[in-house]
N, C-alpha and C. Protein backbone atom coordinates (compact mmCIF):
# COMPACT_ATOMS: atom_id res chain seq x y z
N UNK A 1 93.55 104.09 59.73
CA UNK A 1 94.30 103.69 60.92
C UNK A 1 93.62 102.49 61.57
N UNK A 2 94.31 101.08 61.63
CA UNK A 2 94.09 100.30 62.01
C UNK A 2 93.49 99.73 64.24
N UNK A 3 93.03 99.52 64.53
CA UNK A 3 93.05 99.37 66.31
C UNK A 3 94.74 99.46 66.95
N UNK A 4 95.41 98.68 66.07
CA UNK A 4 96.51 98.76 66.48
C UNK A 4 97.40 99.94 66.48
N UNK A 5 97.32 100.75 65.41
CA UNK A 5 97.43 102.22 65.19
C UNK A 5 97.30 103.17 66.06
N UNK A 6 95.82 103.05 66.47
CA UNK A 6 95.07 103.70 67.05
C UNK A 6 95.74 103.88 68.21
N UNK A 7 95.57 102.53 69.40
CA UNK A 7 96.37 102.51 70.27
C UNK A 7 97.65 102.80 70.90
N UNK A 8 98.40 102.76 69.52
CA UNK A 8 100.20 102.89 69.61
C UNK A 8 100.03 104.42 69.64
N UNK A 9 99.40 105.27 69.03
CA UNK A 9 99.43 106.39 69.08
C UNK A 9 99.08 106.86 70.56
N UNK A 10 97.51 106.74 70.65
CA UNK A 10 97.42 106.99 72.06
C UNK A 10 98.02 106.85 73.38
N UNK A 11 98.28 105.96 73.50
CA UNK A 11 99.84 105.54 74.53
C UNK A 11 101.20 106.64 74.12
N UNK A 12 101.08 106.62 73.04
CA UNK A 12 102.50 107.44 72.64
C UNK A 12 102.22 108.99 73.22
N UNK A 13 101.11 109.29 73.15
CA UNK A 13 100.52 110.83 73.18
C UNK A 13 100.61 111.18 74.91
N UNK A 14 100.33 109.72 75.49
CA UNK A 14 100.60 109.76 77.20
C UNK A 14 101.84 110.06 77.42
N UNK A 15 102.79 109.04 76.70
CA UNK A 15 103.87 108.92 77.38
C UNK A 15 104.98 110.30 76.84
N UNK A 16 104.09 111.38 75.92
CA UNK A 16 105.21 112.51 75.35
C UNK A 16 104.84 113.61 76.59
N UNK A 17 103.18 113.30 76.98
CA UNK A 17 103.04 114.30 77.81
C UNK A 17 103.58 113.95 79.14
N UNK A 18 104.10 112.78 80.14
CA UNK A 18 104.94 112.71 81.02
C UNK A 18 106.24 112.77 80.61
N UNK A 19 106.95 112.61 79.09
CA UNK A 19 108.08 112.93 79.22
C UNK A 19 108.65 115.15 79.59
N UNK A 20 107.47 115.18 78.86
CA UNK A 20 107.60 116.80 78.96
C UNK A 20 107.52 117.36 80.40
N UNK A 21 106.88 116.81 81.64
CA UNK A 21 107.07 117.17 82.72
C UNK A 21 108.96 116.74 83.63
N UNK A 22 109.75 115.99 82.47
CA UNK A 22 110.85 115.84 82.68
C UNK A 22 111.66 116.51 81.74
N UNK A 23 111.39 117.46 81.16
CA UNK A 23 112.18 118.37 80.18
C UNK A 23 112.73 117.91 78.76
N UNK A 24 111.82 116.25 79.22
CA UNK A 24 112.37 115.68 77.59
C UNK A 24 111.36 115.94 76.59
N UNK A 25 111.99 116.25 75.24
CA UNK A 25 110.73 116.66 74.01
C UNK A 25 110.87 114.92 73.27
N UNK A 26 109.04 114.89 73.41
CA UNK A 26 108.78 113.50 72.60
C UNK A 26 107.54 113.87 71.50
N UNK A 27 107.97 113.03 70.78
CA UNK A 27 107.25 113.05 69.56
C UNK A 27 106.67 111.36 68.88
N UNK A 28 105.99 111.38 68.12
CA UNK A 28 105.19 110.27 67.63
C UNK A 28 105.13 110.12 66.15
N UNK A 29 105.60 109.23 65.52
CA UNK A 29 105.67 108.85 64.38
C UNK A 29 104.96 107.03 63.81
N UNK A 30 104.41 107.44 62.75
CA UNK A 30 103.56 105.88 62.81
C UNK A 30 104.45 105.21 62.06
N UNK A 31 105.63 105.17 61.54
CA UNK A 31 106.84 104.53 60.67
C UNK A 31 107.91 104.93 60.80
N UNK A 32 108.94 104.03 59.87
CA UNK A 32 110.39 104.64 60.58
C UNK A 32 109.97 106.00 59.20
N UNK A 33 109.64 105.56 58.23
CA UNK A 33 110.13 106.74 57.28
C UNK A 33 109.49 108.49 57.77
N UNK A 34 108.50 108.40 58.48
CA UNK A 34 108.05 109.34 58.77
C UNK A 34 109.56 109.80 59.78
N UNK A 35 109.84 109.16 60.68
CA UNK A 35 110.80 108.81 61.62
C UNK A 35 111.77 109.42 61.56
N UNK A 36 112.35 109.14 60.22
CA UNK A 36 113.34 109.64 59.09
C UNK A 36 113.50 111.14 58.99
N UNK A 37 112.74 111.00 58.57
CA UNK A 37 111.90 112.27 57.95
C UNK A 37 111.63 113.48 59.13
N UNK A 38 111.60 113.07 59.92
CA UNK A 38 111.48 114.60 61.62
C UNK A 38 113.19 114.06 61.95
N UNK A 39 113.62 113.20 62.28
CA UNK A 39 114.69 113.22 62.61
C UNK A 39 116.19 114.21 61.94
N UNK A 40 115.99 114.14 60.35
CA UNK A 40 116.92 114.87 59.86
C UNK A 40 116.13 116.13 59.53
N UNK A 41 114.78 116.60 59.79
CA UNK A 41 114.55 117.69 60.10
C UNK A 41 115.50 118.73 61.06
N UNK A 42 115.24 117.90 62.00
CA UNK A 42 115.90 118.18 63.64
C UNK A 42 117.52 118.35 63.60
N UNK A 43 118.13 117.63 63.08
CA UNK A 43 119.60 117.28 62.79
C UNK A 43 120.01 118.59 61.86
N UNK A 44 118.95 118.88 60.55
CA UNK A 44 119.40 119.90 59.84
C UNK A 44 120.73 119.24 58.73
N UNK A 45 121.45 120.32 58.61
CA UNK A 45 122.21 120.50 57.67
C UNK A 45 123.91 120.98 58.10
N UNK A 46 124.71 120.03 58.02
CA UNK A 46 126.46 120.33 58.18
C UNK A 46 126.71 120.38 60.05
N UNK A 47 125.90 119.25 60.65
CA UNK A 47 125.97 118.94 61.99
C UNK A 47 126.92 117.91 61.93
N UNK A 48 127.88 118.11 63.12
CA UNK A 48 128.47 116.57 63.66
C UNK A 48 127.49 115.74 64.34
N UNK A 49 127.58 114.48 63.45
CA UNK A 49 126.14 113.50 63.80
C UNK A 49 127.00 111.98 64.68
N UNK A 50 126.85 111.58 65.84
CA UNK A 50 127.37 110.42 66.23
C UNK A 50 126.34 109.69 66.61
N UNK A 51 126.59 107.97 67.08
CA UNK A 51 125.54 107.25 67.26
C UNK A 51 126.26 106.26 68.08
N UNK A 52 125.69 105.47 69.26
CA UNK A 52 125.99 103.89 69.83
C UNK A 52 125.47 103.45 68.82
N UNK A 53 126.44 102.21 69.02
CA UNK A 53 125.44 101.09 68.43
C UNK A 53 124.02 100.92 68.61
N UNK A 54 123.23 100.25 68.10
CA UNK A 54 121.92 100.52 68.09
C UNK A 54 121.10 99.72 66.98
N UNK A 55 120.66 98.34 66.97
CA UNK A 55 119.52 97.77 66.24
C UNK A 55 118.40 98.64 65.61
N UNK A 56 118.04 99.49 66.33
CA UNK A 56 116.76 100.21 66.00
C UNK A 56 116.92 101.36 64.58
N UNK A 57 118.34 102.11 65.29
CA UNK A 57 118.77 102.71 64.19
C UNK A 57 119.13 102.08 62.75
N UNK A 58 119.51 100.94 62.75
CA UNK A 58 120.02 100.17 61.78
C UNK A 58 118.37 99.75 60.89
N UNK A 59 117.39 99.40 61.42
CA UNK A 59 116.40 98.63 60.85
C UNK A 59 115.50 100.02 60.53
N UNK A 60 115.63 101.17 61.13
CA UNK A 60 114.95 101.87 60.15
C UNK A 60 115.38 103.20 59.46
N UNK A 61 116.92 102.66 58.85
CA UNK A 61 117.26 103.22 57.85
C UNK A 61 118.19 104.67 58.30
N UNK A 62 118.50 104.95 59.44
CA UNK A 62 118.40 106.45 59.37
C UNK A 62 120.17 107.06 59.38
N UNK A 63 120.93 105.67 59.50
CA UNK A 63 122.22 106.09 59.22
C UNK A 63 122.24 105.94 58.05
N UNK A 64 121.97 105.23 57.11
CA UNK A 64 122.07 105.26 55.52
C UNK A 64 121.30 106.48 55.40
N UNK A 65 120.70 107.13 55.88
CA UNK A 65 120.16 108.46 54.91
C UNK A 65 121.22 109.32 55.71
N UNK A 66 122.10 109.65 57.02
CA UNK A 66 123.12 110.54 57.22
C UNK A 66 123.77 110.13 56.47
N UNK A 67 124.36 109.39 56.01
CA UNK A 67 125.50 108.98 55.69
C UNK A 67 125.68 109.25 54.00
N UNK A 68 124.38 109.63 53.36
CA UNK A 68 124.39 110.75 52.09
C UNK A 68 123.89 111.77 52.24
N UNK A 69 123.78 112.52 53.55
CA UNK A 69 123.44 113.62 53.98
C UNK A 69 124.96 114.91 53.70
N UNK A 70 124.67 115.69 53.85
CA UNK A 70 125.82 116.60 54.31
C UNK A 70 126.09 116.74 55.29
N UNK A 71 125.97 116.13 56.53
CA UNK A 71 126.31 116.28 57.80
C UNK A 71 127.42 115.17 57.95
N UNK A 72 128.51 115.39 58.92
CA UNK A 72 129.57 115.03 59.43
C UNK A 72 129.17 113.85 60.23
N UNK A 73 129.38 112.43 60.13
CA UNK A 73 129.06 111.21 60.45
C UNK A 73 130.26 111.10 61.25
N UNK A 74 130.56 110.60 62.46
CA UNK A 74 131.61 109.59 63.58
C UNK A 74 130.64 108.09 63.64
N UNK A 75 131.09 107.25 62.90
CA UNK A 75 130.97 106.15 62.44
C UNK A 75 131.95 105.32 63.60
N UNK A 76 131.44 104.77 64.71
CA UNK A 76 131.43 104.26 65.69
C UNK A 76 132.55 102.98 65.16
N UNK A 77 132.06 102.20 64.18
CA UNK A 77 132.75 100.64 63.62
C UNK A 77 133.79 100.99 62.65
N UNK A 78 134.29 102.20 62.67
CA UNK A 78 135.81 102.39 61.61
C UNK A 78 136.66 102.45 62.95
N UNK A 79 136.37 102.67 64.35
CA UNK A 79 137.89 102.35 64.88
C UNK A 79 137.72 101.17 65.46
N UNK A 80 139.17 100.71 65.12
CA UNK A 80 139.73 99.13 65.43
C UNK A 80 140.69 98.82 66.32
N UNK A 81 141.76 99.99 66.67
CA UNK A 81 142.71 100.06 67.76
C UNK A 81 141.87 100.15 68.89
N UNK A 82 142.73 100.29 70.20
CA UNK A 82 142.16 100.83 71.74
C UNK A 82 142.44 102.60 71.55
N UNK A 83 143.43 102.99 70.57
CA UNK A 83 143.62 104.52 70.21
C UNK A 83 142.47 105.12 69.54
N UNK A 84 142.35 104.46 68.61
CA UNK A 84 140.78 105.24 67.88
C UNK A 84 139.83 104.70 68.61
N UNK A 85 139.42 104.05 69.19
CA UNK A 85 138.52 103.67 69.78
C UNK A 85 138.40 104.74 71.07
N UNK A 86 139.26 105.49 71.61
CA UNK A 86 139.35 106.50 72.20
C UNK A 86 139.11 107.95 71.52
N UNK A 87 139.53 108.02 70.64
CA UNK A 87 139.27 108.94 70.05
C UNK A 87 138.38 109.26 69.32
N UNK A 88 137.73 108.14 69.44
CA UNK A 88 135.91 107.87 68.41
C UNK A 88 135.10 108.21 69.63
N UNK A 89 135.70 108.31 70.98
CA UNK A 89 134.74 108.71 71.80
C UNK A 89 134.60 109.92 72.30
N UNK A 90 136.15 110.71 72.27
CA UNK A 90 136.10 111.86 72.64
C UNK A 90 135.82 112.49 71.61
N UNK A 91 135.79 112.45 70.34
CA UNK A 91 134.76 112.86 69.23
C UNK A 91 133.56 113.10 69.30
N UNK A 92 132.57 111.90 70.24
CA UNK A 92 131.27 111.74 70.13
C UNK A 92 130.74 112.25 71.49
N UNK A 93 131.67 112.65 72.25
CA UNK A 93 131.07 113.53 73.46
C UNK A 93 131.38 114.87 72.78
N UNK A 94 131.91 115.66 71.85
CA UNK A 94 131.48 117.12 71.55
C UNK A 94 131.10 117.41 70.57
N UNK A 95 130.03 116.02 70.03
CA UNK A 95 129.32 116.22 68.51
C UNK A 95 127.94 116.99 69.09
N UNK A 96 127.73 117.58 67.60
CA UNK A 96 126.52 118.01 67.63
C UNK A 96 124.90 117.31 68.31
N UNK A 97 124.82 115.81 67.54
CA UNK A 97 123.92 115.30 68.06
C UNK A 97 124.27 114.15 68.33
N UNK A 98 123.83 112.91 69.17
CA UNK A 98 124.60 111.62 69.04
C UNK A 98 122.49 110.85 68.99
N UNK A 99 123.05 110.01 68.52
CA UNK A 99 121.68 109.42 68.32
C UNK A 99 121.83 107.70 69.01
N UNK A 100 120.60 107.17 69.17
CA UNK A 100 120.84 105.79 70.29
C UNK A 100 119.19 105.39 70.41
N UNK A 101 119.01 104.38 70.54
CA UNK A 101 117.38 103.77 70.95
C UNK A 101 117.76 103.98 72.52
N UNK A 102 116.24 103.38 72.96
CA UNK A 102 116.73 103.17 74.00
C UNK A 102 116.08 101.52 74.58
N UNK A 103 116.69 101.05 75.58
CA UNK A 103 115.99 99.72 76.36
C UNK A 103 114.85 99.80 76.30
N UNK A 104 114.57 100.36 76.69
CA UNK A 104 113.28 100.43 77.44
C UNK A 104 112.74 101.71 78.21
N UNK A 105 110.97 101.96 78.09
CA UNK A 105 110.89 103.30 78.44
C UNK A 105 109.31 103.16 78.80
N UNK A 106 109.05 103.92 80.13
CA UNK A 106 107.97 103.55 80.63
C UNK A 106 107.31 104.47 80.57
N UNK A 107 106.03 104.37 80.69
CA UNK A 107 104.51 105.09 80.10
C UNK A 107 105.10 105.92 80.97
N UNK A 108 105.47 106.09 82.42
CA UNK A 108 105.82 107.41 82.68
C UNK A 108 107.09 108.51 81.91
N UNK A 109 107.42 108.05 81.39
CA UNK A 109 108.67 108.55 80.50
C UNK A 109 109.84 108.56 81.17
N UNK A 110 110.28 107.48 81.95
CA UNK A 110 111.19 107.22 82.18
C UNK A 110 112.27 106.21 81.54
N UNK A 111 113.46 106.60 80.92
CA UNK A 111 114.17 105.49 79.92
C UNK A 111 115.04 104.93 80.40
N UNK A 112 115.18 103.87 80.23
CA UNK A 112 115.70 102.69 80.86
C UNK A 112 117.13 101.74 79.80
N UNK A 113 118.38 102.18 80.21
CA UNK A 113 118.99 101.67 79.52
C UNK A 113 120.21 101.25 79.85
N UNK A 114 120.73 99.80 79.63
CA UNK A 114 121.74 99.06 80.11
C UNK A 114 122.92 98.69 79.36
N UNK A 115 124.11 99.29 80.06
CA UNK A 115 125.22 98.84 78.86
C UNK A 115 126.46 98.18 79.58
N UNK A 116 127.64 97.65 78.58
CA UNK A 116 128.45 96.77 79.13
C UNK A 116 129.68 98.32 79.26
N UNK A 117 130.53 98.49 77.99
CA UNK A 117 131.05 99.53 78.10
C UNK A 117 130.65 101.06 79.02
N UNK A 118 129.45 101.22 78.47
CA UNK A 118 128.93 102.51 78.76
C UNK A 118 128.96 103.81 78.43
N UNK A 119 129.95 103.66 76.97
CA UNK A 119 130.11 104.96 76.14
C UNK A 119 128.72 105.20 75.69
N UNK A 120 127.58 104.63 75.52
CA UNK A 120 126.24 105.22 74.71
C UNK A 120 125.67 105.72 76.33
N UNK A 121 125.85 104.82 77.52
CA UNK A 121 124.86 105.71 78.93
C UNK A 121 125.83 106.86 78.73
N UNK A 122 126.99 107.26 78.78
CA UNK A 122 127.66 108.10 79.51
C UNK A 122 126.83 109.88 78.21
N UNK A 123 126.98 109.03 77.00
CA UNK A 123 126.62 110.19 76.29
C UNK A 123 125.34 110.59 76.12
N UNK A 124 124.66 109.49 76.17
CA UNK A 124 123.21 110.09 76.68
C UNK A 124 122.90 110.95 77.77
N UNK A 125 123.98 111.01 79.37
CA UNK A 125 123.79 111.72 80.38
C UNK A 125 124.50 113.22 80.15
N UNK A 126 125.61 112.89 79.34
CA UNK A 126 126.46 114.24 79.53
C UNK A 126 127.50 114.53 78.33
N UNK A 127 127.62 115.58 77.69
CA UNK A 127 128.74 115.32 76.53
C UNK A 127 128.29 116.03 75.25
N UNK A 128 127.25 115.47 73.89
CA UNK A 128 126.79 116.31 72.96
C UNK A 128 125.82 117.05 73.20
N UNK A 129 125.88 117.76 72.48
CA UNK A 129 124.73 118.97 72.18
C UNK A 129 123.21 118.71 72.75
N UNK A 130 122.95 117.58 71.59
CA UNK A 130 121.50 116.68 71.99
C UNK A 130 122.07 115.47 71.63
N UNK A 131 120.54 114.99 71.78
CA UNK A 131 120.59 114.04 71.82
C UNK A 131 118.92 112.73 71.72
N UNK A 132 119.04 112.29 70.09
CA UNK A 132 117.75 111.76 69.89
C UNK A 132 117.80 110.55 69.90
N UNK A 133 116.79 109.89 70.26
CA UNK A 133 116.36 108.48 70.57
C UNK A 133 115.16 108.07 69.64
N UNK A 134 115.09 106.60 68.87
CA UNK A 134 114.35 106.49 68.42
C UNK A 134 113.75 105.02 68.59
N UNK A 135 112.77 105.26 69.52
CA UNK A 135 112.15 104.19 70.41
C UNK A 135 111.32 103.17 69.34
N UNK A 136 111.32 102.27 69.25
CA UNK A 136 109.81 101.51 69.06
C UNK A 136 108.98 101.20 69.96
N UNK A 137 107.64 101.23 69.63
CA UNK A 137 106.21 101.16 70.99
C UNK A 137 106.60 99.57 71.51
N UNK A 138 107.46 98.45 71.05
CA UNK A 138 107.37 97.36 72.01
C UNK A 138 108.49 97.69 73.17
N UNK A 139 109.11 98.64 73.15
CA UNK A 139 110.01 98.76 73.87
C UNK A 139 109.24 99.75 75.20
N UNK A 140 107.74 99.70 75.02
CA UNK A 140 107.44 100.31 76.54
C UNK A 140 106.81 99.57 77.83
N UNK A 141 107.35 99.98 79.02
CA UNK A 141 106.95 99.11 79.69
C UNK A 141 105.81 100.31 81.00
N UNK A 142 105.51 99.35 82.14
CA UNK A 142 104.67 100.18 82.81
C UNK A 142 105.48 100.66 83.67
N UNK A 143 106.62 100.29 84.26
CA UNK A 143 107.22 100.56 85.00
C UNK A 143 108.87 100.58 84.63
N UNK A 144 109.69 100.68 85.72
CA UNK A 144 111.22 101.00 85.80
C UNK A 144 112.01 99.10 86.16
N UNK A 145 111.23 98.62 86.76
CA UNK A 145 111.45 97.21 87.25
C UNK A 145 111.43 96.52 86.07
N UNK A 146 110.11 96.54 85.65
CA UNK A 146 109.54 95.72 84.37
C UNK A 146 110.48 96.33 83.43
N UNK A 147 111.00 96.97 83.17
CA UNK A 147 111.84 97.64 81.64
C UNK A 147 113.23 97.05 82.15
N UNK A 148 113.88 96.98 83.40
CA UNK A 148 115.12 96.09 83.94
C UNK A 148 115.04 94.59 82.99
N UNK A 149 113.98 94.02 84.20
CA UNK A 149 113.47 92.83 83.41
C UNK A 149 113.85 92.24 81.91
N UNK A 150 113.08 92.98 81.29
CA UNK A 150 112.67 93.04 80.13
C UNK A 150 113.97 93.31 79.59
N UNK A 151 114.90 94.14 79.59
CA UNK A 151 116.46 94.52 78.99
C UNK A 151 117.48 93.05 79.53
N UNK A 152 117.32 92.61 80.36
CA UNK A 152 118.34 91.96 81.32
C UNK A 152 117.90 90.25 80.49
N UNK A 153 116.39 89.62 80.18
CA UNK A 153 116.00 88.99 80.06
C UNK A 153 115.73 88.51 78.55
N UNK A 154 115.29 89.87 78.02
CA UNK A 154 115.18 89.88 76.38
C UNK A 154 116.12 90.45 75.27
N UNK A 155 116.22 91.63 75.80
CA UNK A 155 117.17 92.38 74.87
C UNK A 155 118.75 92.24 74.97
N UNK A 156 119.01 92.01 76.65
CA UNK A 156 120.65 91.22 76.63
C UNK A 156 121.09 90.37 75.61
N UNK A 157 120.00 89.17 76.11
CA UNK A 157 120.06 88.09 75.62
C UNK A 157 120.33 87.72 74.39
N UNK A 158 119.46 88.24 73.21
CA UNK A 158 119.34 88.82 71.80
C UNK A 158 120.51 89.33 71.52
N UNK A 159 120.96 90.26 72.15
CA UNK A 159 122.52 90.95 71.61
C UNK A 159 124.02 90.30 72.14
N UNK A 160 123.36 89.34 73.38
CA UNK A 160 124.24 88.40 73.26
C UNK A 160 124.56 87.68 72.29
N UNK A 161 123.46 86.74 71.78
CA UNK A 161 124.12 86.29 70.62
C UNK A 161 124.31 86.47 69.39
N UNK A 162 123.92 87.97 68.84
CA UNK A 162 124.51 88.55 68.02
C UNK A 162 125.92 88.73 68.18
N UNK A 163 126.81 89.22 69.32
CA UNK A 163 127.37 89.46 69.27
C UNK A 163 128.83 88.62 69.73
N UNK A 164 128.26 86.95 70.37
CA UNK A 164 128.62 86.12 70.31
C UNK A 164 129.55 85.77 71.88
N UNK A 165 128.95 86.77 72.63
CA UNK A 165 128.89 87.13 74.27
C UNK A 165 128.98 85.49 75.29
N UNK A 166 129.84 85.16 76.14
CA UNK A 166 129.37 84.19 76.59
C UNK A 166 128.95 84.83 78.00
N UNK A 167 128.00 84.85 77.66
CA UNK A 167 127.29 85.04 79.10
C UNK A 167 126.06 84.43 78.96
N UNK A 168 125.47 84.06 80.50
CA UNK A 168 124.47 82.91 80.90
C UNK A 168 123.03 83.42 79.88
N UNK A 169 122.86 84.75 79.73
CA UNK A 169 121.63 85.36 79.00
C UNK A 169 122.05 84.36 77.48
N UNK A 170 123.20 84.70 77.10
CA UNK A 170 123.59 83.44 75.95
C UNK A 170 123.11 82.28 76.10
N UNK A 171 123.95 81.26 76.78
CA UNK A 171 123.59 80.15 77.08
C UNK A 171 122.04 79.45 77.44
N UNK A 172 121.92 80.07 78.24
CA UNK A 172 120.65 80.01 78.71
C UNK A 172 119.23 80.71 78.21
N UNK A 173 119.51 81.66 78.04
CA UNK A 173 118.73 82.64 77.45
C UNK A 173 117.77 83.59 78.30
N UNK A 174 118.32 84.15 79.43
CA UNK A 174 117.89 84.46 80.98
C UNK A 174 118.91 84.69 81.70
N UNK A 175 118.46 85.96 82.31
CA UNK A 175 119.68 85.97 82.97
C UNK A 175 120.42 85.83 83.89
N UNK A 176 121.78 85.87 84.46
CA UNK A 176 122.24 85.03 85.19
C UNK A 176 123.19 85.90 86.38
N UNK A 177 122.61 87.15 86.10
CA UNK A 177 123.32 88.02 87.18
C UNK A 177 124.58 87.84 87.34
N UNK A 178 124.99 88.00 86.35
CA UNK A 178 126.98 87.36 85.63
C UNK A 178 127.78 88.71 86.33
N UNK A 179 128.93 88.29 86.94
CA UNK A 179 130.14 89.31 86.47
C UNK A 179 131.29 89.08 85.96
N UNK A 180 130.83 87.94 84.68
CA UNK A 180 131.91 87.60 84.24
C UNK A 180 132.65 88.83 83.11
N UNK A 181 133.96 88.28 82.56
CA UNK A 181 134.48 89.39 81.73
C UNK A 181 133.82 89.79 80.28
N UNK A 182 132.62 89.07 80.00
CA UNK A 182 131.61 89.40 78.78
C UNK A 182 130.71 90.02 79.35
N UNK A 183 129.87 90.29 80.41
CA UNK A 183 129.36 90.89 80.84
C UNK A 183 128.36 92.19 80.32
N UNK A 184 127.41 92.59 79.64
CA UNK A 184 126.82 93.12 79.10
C UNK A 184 126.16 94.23 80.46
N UNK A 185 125.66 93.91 81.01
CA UNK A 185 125.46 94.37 81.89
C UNK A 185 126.02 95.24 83.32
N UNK A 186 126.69 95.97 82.77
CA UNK A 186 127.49 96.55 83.67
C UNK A 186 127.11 98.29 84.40
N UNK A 187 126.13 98.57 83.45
CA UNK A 187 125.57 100.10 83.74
C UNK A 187 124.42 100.13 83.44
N UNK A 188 123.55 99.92 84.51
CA UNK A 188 122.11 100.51 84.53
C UNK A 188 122.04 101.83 84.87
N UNK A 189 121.67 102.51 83.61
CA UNK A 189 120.88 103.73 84.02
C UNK A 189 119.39 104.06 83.91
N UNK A 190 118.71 104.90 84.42
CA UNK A 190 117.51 105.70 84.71
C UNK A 190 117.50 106.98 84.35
N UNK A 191 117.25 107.21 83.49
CA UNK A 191 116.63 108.66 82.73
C UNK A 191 115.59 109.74 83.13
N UNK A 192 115.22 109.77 84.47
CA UNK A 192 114.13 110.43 85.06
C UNK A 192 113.62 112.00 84.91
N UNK A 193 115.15 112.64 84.40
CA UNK A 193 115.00 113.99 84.15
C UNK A 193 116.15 114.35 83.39
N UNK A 194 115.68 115.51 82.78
CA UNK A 194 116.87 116.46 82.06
C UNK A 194 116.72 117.70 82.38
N UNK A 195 118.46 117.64 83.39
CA UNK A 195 118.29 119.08 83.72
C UNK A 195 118.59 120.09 82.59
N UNK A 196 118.75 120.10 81.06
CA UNK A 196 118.69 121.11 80.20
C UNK A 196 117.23 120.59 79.12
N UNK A 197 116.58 121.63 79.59
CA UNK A 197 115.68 121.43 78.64
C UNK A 197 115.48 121.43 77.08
N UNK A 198 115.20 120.29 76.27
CA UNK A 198 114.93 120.30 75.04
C UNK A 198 116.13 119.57 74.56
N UNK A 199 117.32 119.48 75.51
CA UNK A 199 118.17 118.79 74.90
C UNK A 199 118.14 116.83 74.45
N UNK A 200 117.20 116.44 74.84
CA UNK A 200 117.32 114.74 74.99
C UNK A 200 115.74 114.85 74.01
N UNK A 201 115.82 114.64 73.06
CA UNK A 201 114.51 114.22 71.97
C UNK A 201 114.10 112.95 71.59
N UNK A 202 113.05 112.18 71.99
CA UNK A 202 112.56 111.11 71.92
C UNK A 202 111.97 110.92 70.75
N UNK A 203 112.29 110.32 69.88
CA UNK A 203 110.79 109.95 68.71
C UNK A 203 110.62 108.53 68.87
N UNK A 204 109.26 108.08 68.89
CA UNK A 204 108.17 106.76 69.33
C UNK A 204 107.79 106.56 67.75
N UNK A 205 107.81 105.82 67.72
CA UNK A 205 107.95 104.47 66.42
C UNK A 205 106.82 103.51 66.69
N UNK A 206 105.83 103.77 65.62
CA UNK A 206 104.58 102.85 66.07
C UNK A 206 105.13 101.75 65.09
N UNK A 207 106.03 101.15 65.31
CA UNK A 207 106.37 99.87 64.86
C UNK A 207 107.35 99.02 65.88
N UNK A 208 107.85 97.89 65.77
CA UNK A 208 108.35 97.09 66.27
C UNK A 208 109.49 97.05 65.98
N UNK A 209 110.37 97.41 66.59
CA UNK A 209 112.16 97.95 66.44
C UNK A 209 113.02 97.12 67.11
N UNK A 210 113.98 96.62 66.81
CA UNK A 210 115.15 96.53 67.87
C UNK A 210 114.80 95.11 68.90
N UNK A 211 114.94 95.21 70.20
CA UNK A 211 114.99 93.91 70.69
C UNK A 211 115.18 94.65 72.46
């Protein structure tokens, strides 16, 4: 185990024991494959599995391993109407698990996450069964301000132009406190507690994920 190792762990080991004084279960993994590997532990076998969109999920693999799993996938990018696109959601509020990174998440274990729609906040607060997150360690910050920041400034921005967004975080690359109709930013939430315990599962990724 390298200093850098070392560290990502230790921080990780802080921030599972303040998430647990908020009823969230966190865990620590030094790769995605390990990652992998507790996640479809957890998931099991012939679950309805849903997901937001999500960079993090994508780069370390873990819908390509549901997706030859035996578990029941709601595949977010097969609806194309405003009808399935409704119905891809009321699907994914009474799935088994829905899975999602998150923004940002502070050594106190508070998670920090900003959306334009708000179908991934809404199901993270209320709706499936559980619900796992699979963080990378650059995504922690010290605080609730600094993780705003940091989403509004870096990670908008980034998925702005992936996604080809005109908003000022686009243009500019910073943001611009927009309410225009691209708008990414439309739902800040704060994750401070879960009132059902064990239901919201964190796994920490000692690697560099997502944006």
């Amino acid at each position: 185990m390298n200093p850098k190792q070392q560290a990502y762990e230790t921080l990780a080991n802080t921030i599972i024991k303040n998430l647990s004084k908020r009823n969230i279960e966190g865990f620590y993994c030094a790769d995605s494959r390990s990652a992998i590997s507790l996640a479809m532990n957890i998931i099991g076998k012939n679950s309805t599995v849903s997901f937001g969109g999500s960079s993090t999920l994508k780069e370390t693999g873990l819908i390509d391993v549901l997706k030859n799993s035996s578990n029941h996938i709601i595949d977010p990018f097969f609806a194309k109407t405003k009808e399935e696109k409704r119905q891809f959601y009321i699907n994914c509020i009474t799935s088994d698990y829905f899975l999602m990174s998150s923004n940002a998440i502070t050594i106190d274990g508070e998670l920090i996450n900003i959306d334009g729609n708000g179908n991934r906040v809404a199901c993270l607060i209320h709706g499936p069964e559980h619900v796992i997150l699979l963080v990378g360690m650059n995504k922690v910050v010290p605080d609730v301000n600094t993780g705003i920041s940091r989403v509004q400034n870096t990670a908008a921005s980034i998925n702005a132009v992936s996604l080809n967004k005109k908003t000022p975080c686009n243009l500019n690359g910073h943001c611009g406190n927009c309410h225009g109709e691209d708008c990414m930013c439309c739902q800040v939430v704060i994750t401070r507690h879960s009132r059902h315990i064990g239901r919201i599962k964190v796994i920490l990724i000692g690697e560099t994920l997502g944006f």
